[in-house]
C-alpha atoms as a PDB file:
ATOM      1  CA  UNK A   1     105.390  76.993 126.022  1.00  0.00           C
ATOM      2  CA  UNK A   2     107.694  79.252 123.982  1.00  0.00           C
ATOM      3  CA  UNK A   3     108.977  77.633 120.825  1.00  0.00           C
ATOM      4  CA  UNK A   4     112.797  78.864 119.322  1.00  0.00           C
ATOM      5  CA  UNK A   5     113.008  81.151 116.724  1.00  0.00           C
ATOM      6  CA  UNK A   6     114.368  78.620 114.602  1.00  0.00           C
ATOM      7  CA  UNK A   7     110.539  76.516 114.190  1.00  0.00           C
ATOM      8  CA  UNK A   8     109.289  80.459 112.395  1.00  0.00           C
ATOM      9  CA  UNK A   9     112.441  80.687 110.563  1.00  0.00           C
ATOM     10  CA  UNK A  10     111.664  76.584 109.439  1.00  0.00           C
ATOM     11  CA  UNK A  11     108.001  77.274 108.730  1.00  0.00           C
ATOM     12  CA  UNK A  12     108.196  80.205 106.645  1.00  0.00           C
ATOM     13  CA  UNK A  13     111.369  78.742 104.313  1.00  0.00           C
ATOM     14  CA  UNK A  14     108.901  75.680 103.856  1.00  0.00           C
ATOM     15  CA  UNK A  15     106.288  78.302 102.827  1.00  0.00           C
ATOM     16  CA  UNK A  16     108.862  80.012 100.409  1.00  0.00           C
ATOM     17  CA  UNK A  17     110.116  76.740  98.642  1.00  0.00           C
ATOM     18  CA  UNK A  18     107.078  75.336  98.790  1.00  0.00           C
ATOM     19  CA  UNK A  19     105.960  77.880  96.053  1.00  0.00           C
ATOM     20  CA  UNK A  20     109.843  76.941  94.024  1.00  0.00           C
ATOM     21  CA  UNK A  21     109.401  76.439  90.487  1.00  0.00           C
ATOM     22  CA  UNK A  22     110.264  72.672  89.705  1.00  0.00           C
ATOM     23  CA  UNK A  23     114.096  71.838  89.760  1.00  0.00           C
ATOM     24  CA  UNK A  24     114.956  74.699  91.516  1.00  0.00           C
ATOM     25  CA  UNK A  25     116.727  75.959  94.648  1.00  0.00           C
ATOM     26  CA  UNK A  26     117.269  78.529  97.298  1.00  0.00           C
ATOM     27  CA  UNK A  27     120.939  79.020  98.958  1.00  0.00           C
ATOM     28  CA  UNK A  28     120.537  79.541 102.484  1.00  0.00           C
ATOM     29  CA  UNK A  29     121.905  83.079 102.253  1.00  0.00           C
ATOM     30  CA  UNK A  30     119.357  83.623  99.912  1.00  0.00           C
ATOM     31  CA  UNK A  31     116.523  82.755 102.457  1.00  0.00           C
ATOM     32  CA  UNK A  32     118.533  84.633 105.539  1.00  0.00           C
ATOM     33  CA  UNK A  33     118.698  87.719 103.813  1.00  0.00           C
ATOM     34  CA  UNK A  34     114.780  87.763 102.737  1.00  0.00           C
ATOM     35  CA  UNK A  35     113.738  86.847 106.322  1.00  0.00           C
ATOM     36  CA  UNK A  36     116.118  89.262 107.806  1.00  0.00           C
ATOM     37  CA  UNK A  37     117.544  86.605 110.017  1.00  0.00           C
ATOM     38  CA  UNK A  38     121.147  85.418 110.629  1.00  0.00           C
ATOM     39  CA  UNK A  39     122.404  82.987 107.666  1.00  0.00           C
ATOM     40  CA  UNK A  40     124.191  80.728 110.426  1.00  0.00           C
ATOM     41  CA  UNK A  41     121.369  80.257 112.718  1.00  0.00           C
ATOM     42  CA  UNK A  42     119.236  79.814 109.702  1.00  0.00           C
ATOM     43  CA  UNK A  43     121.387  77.179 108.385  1.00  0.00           C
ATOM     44  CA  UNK A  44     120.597  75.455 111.426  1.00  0.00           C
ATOM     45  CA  UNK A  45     117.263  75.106 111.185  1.00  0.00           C
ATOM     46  CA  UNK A  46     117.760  74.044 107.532  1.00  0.00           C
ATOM     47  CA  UNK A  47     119.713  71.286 108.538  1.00  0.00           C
ATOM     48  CA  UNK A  48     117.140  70.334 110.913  1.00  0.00           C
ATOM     49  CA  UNK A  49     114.336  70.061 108.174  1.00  0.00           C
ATOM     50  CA  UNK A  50     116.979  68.203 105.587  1.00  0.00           C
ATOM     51  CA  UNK A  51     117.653  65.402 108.638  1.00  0.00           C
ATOM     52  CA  UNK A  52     114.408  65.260 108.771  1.00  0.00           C
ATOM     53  CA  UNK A  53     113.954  64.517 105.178  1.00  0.00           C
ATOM     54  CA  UNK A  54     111.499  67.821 104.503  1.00  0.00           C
ATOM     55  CA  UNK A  55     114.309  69.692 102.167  1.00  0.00           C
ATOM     56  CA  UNK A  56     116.964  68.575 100.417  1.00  0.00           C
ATOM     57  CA  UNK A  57     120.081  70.596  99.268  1.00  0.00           C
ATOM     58  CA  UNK A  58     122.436  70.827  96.757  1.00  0.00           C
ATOM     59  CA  UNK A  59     126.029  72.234  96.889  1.00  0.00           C
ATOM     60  CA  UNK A  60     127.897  74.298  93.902  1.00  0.00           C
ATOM     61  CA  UNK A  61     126.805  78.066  91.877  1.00  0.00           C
ATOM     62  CA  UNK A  62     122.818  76.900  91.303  1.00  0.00           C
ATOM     63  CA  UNK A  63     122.875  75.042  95.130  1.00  0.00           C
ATOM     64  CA  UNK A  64     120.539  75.493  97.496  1.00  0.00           C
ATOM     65  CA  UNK A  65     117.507  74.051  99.172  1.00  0.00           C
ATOM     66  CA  UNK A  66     114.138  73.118  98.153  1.00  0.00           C
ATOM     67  CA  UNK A  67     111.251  71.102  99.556  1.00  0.00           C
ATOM     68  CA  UNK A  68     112.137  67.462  99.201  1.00  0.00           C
ATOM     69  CA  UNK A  69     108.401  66.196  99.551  1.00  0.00           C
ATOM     70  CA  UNK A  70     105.175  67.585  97.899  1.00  0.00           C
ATOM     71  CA  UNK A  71     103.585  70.344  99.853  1.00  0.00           C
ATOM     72  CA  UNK A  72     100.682  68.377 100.682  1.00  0.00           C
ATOM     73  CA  UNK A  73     102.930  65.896 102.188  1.00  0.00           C
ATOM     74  CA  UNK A  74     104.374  68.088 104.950  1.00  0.00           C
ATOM     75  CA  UNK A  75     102.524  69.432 107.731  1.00  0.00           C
ATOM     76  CA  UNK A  76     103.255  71.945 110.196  1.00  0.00           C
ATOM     77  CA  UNK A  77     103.841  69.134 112.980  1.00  0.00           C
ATOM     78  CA  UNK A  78     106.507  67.919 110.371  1.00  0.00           C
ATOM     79  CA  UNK A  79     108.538  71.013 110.857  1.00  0.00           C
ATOM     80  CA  UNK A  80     108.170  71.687 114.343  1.00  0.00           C
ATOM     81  CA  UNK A  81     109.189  67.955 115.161  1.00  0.00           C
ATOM     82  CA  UNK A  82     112.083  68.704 112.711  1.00  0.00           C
ATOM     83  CA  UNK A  83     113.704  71.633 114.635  1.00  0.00           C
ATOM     84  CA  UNK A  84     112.639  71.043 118.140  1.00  0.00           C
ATOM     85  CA  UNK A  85     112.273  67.136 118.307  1.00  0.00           C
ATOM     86  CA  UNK A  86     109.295  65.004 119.085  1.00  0.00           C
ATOM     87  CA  UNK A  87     109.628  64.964 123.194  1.00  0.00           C
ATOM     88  CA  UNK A  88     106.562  65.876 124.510  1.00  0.00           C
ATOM     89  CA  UNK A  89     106.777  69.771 125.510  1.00  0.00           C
ATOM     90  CA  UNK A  90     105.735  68.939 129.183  1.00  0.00           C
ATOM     91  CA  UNK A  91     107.885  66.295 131.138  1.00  0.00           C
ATOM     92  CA  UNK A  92     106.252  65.241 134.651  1.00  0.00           C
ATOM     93  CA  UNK A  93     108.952  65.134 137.072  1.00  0.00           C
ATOM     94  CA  UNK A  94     106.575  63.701 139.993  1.00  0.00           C
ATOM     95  CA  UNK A  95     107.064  65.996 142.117  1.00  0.00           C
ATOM     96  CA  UNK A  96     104.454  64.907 144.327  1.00  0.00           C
ATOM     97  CA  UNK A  97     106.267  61.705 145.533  1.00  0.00           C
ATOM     98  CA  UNK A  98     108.269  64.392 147.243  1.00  0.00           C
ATOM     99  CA  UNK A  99     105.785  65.137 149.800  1.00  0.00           C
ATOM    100  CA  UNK A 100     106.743  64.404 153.115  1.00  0.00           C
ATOM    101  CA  UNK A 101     102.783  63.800 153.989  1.00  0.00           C
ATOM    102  CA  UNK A 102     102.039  61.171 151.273  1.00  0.00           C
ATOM    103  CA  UNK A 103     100.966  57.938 152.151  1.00  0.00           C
ATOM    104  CA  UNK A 104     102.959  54.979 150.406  1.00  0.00           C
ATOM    105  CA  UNK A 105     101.323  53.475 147.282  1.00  0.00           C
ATOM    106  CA  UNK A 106      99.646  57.281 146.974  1.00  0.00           C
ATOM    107  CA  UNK A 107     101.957  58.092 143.756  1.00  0.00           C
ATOM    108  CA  UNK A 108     101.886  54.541 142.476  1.00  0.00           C
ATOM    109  CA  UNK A 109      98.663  53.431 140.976  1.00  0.00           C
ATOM    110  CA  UNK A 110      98.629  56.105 137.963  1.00  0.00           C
ATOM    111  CA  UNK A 111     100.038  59.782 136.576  1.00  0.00           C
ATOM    112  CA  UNK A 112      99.173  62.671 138.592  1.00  0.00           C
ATOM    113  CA  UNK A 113      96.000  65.018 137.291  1.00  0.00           C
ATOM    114  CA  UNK A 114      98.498  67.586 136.239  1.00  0.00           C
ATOM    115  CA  UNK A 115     100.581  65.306 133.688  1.00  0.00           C
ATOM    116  CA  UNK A 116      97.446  63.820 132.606  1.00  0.00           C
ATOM    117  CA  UNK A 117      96.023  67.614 131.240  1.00  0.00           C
ATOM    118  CA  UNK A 118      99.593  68.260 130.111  1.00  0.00           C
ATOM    119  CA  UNK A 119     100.012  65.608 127.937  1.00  0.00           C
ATOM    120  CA  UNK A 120      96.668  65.791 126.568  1.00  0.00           C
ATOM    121  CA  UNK A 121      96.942  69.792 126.121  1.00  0.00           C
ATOM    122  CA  UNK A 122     100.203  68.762 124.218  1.00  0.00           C
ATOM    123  CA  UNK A 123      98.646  65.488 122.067  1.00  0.00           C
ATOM    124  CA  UNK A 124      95.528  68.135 120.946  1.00  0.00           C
ATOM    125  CA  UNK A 125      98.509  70.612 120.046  1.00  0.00           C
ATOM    126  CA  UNK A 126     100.191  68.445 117.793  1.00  0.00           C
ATOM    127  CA  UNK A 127      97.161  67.158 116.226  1.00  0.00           C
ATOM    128  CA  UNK A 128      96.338  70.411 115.521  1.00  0.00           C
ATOM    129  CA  UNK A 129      99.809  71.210 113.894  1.00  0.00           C
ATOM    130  CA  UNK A 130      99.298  67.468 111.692  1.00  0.00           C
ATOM    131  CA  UNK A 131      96.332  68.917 110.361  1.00  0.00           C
ATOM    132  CA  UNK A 132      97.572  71.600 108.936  1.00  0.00           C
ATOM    133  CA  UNK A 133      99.713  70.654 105.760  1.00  0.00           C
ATOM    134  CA  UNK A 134     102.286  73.612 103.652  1.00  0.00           C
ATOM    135  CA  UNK A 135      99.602  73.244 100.902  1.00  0.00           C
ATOM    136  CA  UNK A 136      96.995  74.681 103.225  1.00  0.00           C
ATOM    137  CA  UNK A 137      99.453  77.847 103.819  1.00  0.00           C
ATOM    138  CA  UNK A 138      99.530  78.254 100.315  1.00  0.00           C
ATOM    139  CA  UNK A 139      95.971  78.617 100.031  1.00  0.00           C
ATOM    140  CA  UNK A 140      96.053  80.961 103.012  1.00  0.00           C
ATOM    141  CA  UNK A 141      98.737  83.321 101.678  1.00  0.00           C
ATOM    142  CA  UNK A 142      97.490  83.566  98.318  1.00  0.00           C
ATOM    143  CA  UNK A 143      94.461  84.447 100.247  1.00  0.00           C
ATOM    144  CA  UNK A 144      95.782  86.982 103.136  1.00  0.00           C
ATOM    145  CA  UNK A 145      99.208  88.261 100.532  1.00  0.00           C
ATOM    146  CA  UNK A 146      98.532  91.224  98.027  1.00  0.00           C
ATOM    147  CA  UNK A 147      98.603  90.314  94.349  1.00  0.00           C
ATOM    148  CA  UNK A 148     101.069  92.459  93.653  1.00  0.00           C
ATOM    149  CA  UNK A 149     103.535  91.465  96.924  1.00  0.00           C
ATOM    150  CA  UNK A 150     103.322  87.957  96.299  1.00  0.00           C
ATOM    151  CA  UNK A 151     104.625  88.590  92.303  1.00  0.00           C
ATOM    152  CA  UNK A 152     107.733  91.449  93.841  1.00  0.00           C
ATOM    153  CA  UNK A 153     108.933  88.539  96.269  1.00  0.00           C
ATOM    154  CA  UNK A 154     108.524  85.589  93.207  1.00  0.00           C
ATOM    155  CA  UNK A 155     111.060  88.394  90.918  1.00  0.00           C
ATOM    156  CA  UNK A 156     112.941  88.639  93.711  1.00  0.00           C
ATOM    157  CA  UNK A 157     113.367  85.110  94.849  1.00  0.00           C
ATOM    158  CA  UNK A 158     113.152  83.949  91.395  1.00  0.00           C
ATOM    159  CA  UNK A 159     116.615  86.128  90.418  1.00  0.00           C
ATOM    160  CA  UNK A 160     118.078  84.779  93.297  1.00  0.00           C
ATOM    161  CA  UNK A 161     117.540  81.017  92.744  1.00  0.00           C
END
């Protein structure tokens, strides 16, 4: 499974306004150029997480985006579900009714073995992903971040917003 670029690009602009003083905001352009990534793809992937309800934005000079729910209150399953939609990320096709051997009734009674450890691989996944909430990642980068890197990208950000 190979996720688009756009669920990183979602996860780590949670992570930055996440850590947004109170009442503020982040302009897309803003976020593009300290990710290194492409403003209009980025965009994308904001409007993703504001559908969703995660950010909310603003328009005009001080506009911008910023986390519309607590930190706590959004988890990483939030986000991915956000950008690349809640399908499950394996879809059974049943191929096997396409056997020219099979007996009738054979592909009938239940889902093949295969679906069956896909969709489980796939529900552990996402339970994984719901247990992990942007508050944890806070903890986690304060832990893993330099001091002194976390404070030059709060100036910077903070001039910017």
């Amino acid at each position: 499974m190979q996720l688009r670029n756009h669920v990183e690009w979602a996860l780590h602009c949670c992570a930055i306004l996440a850590g947004l003083p109170e009442g503020k905001f982040l302009p897309a352009k803003v976020l593009a150029e300290f990710h290194g990534v492409p403003k209009e793809y980025l965009a994308k992937a904001l409007q993703a997480l504001s559908l969703a309800g995660l950010v909310e934005g603003t328009l005009g000079p001080n506009g911008g985006y910023r986390l519309k729910r607590a930190p706590e209150n959004i988890t990483f399953l939030d986000v991915v579900e956000a950008v690349e939609g809640k399908a499950s990320t394996f879809v059974c096709t049943e191929i096997r009714g396409n056997n020219p051997c099979r007996e009738p009734g054979y592909c009938d009674t239940k889902p093949c073995g295969i679906a069956r450890v896909m969709w489980d691989a796939d529900r552990v996944w996402r339970e994984n992903l719901a247990s992990v909430r942007m508050s944890d990642l806070m903890v986690t980068l304060l832990e893993d971040v330099p001091a002194d890197q976390l404070a030059k990208n709060a100036e910077w950000l903070a001039e910017r917003s």
